[in-house]
C-alpha atoms as a PDB file:
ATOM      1  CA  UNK A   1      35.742  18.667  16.233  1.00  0.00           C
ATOM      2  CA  UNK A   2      37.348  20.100  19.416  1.00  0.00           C
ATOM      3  CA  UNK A   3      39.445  18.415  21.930  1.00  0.00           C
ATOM      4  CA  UNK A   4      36.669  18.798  24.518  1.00  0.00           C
ATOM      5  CA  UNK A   5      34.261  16.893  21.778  1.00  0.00           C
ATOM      6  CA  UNK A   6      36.496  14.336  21.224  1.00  0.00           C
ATOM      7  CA  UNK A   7      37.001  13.504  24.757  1.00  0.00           C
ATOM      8  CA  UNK A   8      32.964  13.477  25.349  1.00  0.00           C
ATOM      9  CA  UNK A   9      32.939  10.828  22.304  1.00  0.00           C
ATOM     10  CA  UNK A  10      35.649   8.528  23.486  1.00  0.00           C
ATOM     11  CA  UNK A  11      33.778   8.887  27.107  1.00  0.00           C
ATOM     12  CA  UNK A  12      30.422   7.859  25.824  1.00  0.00           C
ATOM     13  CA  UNK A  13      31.484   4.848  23.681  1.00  0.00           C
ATOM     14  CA  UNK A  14      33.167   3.218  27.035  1.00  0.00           C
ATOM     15  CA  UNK A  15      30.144   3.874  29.012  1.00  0.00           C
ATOM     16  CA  UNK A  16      27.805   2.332  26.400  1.00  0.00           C
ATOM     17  CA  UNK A  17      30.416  -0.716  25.856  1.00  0.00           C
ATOM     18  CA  UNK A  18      28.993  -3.918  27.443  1.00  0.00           C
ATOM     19  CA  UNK A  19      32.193  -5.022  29.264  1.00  0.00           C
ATOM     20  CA  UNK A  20      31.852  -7.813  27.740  1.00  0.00           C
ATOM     21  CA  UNK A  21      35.140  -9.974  26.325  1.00  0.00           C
ATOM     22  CA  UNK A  22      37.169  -7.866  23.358  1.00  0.00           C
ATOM     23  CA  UNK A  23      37.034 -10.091  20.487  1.00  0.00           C
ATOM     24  CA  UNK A  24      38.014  -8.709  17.290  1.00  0.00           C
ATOM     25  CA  UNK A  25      35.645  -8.082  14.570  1.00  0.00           C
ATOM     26  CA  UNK A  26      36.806 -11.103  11.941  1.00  0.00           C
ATOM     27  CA  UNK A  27      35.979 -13.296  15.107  1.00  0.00           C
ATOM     28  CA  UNK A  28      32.631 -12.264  15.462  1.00  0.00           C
ATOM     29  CA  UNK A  29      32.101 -12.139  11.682  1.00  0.00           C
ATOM     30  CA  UNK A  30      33.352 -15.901  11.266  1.00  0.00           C
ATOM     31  CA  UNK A  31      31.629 -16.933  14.293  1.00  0.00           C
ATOM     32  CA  UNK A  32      28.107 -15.473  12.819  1.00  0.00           C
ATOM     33  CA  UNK A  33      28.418 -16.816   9.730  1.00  0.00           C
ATOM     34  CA  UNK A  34      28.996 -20.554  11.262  1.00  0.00           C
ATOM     35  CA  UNK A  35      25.956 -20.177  13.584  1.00  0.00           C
ATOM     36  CA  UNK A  36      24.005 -19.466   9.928  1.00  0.00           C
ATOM     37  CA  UNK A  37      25.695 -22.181   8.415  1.00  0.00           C
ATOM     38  CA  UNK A  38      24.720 -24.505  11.799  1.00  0.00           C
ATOM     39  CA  UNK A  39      20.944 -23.045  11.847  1.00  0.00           C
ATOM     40  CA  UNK A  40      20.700 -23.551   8.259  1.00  0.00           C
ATOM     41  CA  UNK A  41      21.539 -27.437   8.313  1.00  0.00           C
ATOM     42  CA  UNK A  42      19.092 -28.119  11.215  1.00  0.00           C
ATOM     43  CA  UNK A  43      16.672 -26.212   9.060  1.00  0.00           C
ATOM     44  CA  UNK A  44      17.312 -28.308   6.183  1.00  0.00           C
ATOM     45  CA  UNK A  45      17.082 -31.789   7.816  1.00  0.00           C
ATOM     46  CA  UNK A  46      14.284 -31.048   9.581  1.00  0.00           C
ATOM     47  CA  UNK A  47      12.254 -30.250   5.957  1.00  0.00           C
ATOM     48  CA  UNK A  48      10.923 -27.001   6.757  1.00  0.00           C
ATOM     49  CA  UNK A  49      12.068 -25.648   3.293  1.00  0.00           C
END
């Protein structure tokens, strides 16, 4: 990998970023596993399973 590739890379992943907050990835990974833990109960008291 050249310096000219490298630069190219590190260009493209900011332009396809979503500017959205930067949360780090333990975050996101606790916060998806509550919203299946949340989906799950509703799921559960409403009978469907």
């Amino acid at each position: 990998m050249t310096a000219h590739t490298a630069t190219l890379t590190a260009r493209a992943r900011r332009l396809v970023g979503t500017g959205g907050p930067k949360e780090s990835d333990w975050l996101e990974h606790v916060l998806g596993w509550t919203l299946v833990v949340v989906v799950a109960m509703f799921v559960t008291q409403l009978g469907w399973l």
